[in-house]
C-alpha atoms as a PDB file:
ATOM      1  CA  UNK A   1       2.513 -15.812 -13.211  1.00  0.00           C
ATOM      2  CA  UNK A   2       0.224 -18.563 -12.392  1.00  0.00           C
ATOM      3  CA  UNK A   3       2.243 -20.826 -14.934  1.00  0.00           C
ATOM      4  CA  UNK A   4       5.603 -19.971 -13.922  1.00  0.00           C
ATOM      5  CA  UNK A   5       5.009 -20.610 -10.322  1.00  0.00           C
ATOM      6  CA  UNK A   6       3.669 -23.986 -11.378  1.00  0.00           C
ATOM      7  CA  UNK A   7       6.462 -24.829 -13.742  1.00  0.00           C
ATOM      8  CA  UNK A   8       9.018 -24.418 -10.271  1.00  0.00           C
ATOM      9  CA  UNK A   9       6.471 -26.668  -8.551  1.00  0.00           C
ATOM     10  CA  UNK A  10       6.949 -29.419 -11.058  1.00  0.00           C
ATOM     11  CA  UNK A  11      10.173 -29.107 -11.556  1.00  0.00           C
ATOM     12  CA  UNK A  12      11.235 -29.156  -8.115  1.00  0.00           C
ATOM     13  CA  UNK A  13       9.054 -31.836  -7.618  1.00  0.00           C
ATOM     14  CA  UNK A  14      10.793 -34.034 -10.661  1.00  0.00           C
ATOM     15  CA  UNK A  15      14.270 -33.236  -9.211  1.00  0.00           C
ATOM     16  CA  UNK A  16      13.260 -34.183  -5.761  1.00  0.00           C
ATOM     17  CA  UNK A  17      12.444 -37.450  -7.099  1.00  0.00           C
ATOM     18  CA  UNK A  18      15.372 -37.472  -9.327  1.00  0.00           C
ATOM     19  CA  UNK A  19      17.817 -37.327  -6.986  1.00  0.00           C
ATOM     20  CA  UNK A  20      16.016 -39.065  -3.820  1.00  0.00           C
ATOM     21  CA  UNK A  21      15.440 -36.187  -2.334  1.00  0.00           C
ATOM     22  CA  UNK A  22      11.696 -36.345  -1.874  1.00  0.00           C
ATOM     23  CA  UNK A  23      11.803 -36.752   1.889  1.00  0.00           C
ATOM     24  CA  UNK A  24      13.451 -33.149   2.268  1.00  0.00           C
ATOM     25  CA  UNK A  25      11.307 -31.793  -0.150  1.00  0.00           C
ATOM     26  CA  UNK A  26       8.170 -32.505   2.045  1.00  0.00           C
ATOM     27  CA  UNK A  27       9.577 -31.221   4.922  1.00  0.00           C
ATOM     28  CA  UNK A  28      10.205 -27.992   3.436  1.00  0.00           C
ATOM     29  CA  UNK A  29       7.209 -27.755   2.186  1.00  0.00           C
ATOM     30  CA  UNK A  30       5.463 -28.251   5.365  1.00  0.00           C
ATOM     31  CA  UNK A  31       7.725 -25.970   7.085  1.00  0.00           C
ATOM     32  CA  UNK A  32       7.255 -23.371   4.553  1.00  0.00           C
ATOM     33  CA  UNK A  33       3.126 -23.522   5.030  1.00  0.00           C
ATOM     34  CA  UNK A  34       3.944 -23.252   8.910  1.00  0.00           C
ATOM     35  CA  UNK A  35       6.099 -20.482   8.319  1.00  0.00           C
ATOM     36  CA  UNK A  36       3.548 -18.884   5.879  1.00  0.00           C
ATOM     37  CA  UNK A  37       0.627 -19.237   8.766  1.00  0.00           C
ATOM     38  CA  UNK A  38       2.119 -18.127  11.436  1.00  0.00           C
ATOM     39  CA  UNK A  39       3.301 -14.487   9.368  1.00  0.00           C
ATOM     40  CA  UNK A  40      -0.078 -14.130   8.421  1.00  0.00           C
ATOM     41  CA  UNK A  41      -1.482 -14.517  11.760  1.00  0.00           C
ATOM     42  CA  UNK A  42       0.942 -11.911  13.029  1.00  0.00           C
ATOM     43  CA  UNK A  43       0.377  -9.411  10.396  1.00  0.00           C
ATOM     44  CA  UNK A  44      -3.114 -10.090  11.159  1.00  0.00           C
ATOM     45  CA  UNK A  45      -2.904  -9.259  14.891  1.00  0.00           C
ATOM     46  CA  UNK A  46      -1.138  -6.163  13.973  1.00  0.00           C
ATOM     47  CA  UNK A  47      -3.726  -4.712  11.180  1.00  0.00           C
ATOM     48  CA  UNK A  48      -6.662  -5.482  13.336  1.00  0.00           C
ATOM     49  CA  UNK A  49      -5.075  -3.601  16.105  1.00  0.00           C
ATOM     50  CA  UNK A  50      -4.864  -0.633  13.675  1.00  0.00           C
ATOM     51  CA  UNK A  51      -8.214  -1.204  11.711  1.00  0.00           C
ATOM     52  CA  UNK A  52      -9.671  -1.290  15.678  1.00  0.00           C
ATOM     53  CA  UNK A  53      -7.511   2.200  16.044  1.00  0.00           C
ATOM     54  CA  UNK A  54      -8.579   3.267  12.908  1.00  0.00           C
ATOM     55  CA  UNK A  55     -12.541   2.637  13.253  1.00  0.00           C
ATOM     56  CA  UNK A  56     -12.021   4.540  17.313  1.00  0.00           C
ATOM     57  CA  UNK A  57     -10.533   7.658  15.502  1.00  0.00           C
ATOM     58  CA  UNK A  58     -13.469   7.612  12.453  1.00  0.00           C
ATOM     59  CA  UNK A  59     -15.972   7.313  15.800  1.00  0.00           C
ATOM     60  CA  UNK A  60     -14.319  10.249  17.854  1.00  0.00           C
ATOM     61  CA  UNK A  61     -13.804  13.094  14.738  1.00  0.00           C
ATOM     62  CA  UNK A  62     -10.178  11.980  14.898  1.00  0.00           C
ATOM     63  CA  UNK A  63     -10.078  11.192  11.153  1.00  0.00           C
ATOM     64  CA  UNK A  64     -12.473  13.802   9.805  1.00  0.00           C
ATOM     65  CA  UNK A  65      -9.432  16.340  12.014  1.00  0.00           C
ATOM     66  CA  UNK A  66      -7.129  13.978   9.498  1.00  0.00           C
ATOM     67  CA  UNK A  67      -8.958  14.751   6.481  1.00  0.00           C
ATOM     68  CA  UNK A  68      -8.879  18.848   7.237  1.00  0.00           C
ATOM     69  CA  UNK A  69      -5.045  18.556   8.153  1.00  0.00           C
ATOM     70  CA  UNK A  70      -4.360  16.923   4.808  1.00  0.00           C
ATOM     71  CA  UNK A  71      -6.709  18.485   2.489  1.00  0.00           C
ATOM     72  CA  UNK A  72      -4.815  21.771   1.834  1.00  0.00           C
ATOM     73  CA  UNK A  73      -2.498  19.237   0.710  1.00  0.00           C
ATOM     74  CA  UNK A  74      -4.650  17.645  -1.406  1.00  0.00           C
ATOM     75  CA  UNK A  75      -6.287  20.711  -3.180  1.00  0.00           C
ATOM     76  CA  UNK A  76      -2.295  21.771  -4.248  1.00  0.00           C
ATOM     77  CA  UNK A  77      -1.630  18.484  -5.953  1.00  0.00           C
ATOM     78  CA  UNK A  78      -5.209  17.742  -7.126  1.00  0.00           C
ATOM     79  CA  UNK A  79      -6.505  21.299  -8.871  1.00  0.00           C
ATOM     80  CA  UNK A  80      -7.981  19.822 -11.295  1.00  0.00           C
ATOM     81  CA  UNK A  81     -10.500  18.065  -9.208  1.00  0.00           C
ATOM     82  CA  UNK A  82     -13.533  19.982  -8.081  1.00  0.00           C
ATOM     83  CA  UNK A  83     -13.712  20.857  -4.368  1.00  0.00           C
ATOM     84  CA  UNK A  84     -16.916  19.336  -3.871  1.00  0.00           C
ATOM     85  CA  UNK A  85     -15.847  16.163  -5.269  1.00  0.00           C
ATOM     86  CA  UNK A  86     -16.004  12.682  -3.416  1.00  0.00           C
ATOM     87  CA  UNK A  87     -12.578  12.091  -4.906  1.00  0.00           C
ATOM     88  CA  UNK A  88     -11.529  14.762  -2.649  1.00  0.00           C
ATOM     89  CA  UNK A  89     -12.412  13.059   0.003  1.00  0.00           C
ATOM     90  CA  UNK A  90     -11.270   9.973  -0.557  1.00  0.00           C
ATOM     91  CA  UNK A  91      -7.749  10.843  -1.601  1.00  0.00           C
ATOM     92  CA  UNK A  92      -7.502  12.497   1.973  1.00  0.00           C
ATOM     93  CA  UNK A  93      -9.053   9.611   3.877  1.00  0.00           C
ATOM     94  CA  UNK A  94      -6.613   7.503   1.518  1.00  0.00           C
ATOM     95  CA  UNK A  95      -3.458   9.753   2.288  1.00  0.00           C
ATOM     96  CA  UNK A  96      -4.041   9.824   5.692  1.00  0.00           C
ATOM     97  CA  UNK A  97      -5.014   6.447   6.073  1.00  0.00           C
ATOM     98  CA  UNK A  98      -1.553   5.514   4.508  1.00  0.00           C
ATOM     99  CA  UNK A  99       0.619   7.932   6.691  1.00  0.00           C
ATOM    100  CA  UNK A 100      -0.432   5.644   9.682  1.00  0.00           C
ATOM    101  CA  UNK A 101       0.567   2.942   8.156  1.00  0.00           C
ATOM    102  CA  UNK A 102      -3.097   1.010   7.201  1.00  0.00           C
ATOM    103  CA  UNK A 103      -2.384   0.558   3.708  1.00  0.00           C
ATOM    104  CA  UNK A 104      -5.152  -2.234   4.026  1.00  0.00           C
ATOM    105  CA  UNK A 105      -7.463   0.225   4.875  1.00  0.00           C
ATOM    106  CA  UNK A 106      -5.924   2.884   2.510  1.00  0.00           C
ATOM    107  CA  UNK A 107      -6.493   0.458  -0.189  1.00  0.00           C
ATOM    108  CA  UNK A 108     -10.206   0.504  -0.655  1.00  0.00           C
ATOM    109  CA  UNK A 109     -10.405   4.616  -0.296  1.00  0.00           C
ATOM    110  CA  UNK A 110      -8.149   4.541  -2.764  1.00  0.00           C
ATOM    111  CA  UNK A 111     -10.462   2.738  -5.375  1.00  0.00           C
ATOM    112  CA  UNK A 112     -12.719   4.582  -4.865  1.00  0.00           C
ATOM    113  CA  UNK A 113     -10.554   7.954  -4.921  1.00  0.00           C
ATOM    114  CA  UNK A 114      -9.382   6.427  -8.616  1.00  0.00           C
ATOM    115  CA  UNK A 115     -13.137   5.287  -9.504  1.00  0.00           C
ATOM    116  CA  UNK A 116     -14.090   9.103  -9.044  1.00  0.00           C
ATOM    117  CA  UNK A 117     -11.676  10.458 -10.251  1.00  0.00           C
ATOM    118  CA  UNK A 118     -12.180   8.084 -13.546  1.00  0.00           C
ATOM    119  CA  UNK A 119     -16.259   9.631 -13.654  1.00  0.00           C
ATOM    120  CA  UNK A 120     -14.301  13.205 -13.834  1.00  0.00           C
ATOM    121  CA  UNK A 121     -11.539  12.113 -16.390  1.00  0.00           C
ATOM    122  CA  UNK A 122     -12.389  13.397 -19.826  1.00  0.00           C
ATOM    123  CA  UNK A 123     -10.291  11.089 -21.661  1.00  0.00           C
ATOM    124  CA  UNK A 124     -11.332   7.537 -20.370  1.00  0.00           C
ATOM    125  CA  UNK A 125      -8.475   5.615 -22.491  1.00  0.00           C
ATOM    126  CA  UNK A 126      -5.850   7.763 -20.593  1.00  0.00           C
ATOM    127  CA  UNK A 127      -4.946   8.504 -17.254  1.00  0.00           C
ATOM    128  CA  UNK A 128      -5.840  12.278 -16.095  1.00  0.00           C
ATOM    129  CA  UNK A 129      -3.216  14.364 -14.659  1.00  0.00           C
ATOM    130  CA  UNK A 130      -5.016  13.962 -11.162  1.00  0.00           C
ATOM    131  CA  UNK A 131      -5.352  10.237 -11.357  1.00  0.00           C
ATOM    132  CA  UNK A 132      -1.519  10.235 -12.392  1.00  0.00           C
ATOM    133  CA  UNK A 133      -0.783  11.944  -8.945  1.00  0.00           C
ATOM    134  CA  UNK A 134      -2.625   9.941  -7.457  1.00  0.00           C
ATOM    135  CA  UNK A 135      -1.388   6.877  -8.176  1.00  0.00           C
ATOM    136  CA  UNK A 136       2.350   8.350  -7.494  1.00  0.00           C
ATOM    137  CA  UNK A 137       1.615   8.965  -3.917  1.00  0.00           C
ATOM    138  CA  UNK A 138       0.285   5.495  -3.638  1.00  0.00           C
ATOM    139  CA  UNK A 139       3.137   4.066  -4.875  1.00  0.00           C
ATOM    140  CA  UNK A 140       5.542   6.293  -2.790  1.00  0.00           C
ATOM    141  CA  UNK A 141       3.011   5.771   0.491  1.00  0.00           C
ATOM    142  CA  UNK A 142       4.482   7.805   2.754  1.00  0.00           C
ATOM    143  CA  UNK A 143       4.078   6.136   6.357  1.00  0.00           C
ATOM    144  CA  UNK A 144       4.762   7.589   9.707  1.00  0.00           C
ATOM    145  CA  UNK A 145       4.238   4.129  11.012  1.00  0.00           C
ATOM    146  CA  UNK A 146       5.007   1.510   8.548  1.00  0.00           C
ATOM    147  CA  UNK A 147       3.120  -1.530  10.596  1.00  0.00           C
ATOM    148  CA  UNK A 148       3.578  -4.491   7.696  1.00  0.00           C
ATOM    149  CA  UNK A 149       7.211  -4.322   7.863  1.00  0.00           C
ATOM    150  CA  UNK A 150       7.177  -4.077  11.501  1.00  0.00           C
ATOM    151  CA  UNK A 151       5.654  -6.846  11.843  1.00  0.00           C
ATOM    152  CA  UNK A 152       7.555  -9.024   9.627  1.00  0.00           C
ATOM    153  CA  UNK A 153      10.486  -7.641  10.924  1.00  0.00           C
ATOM    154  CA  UNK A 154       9.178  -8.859  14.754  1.00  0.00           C
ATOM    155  CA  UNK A 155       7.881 -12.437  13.267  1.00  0.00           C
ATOM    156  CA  UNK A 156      11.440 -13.254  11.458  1.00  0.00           C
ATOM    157  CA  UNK A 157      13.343 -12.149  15.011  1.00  0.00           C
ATOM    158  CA  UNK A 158      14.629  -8.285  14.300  1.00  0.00           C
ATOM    159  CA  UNK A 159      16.389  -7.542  17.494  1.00  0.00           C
ATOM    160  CA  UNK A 160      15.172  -3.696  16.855  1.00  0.00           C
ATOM    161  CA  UNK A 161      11.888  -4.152  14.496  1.00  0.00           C
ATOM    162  CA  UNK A 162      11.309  -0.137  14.524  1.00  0.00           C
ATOM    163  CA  UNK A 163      14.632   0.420  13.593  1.00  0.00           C
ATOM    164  CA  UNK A 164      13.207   0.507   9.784  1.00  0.00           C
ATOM    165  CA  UNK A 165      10.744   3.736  10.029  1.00  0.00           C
ATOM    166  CA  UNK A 166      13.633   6.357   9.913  1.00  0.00           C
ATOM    167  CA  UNK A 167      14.461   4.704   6.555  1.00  0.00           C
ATOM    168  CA  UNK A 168      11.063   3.900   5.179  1.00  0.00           C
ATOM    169  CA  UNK A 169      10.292   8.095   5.938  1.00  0.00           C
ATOM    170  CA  UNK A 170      12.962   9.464   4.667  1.00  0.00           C
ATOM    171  CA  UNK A 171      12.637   6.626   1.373  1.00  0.00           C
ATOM    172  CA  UNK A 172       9.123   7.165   0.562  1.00  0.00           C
ATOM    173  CA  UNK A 173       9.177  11.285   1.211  1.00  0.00           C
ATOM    174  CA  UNK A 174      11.930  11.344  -1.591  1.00  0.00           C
ATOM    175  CA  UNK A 175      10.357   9.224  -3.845  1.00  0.00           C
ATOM    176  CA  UNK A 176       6.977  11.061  -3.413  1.00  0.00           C
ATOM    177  CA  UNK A 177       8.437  14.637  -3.783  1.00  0.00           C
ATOM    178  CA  UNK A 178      10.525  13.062  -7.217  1.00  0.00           C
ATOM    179  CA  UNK A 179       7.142  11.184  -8.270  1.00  0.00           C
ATOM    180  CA  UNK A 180       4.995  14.685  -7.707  1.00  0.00           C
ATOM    181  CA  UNK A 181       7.409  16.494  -9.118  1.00  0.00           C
ATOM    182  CA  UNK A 182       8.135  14.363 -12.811  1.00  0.00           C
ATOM    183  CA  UNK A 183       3.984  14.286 -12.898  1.00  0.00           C
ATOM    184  CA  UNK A 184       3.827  18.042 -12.269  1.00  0.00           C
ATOM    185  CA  UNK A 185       6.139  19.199 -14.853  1.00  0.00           C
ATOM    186  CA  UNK A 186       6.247  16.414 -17.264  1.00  0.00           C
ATOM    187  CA  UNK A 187       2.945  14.906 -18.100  1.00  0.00           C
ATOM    188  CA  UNK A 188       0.876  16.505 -20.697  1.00  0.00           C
ATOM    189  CA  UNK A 189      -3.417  16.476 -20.906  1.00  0.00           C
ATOM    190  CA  UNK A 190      -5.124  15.632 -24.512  1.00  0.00           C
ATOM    191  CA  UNK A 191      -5.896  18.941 -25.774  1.00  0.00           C
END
């Protein structure tokens, strides 16, 4: 990826030149790394809001109540994994932490949700059945409060930046309940 994106840099570059257009290709280059900052900084704001939210609720019991509320859930699509199990824990903390919409701070209970869950697997060239779930709902990440594309949507000038979370719920609930589904009936373990 590395080399492609470099390839586009030189080319534009040589065409720039080419055709005299090396003045407007500066600008937009500097514009772009404005632009670029000043997204970052607001997703920034917004995720350090939430990890400030997030680290309140771990202090008052509010996430360990999380954790309970989702870990039926988790024992239904996990069986496989033994209830004592850090991976247990961590795909809860990981869930939950992604149906608020911290994905940043889903990400890291989530390796180490799939790095326990690895110590368990039996197979270590293959994917378990568990860590195949488990990588489904990530990719589906079902979000009450999608907060990334809120923000982007309130940095680029959405008149109604919320406007999106009807959508994004009723987007990733399907493709989590098709995901959960094709894993639960189609994938086979190694005898």
């Amino acid at each position: 990826m590395n080399k492609i994106w470099g390839y586009i840099i030189i080319i534009s570059v040589i065409v720039g030149v080419f055709t005299g257009k090396v003045e407007l290709l500066t600008t937009c280059v500097f514009d772009s790394a404005k632009s670029t900052i000043e997204t970052c900084l607001n997703i920034f704001g917004i995720i350090a809001i939430w990890s400030g939210l997030m680290k309140i609720a771990e202090q008052t019991g509010l996430i360990e109540k999380m954790q309970r509320l989702v870990y039926p859930l988790v024992r239904i699509l996990f069986p496989e994994v033994p209830k004592n199990s850090r991976a247990t824990s961590n795909i809860a903390m990981n869930i939950g932490a992604n149906i608020i919409g911290l994905g940043n701070v889903a990400t890291p209970l989530g390796i180490k949700a799939m790095e326990e869950l690895q110590k368990e697997n039996k197979n270590k060239k293959r994917l378990s059945k568990s860590m195949m779930m488990f990588l489904v709902l990530n990719m589906a990440s079902i979000q009450l409060i999608p907060t990334t594309v809120i923000a982007l949507r309130t940095t680029y000038g959405s008149e109604n930046s919320v406007r999106i979370v009807v959508p994004v719920l009723i987007a990733s609930f399907v493709s989590a309940f098709v995901g959960v589904m094709i894993v639960k009936l189609f994938y086979k373990e190694d005898k």
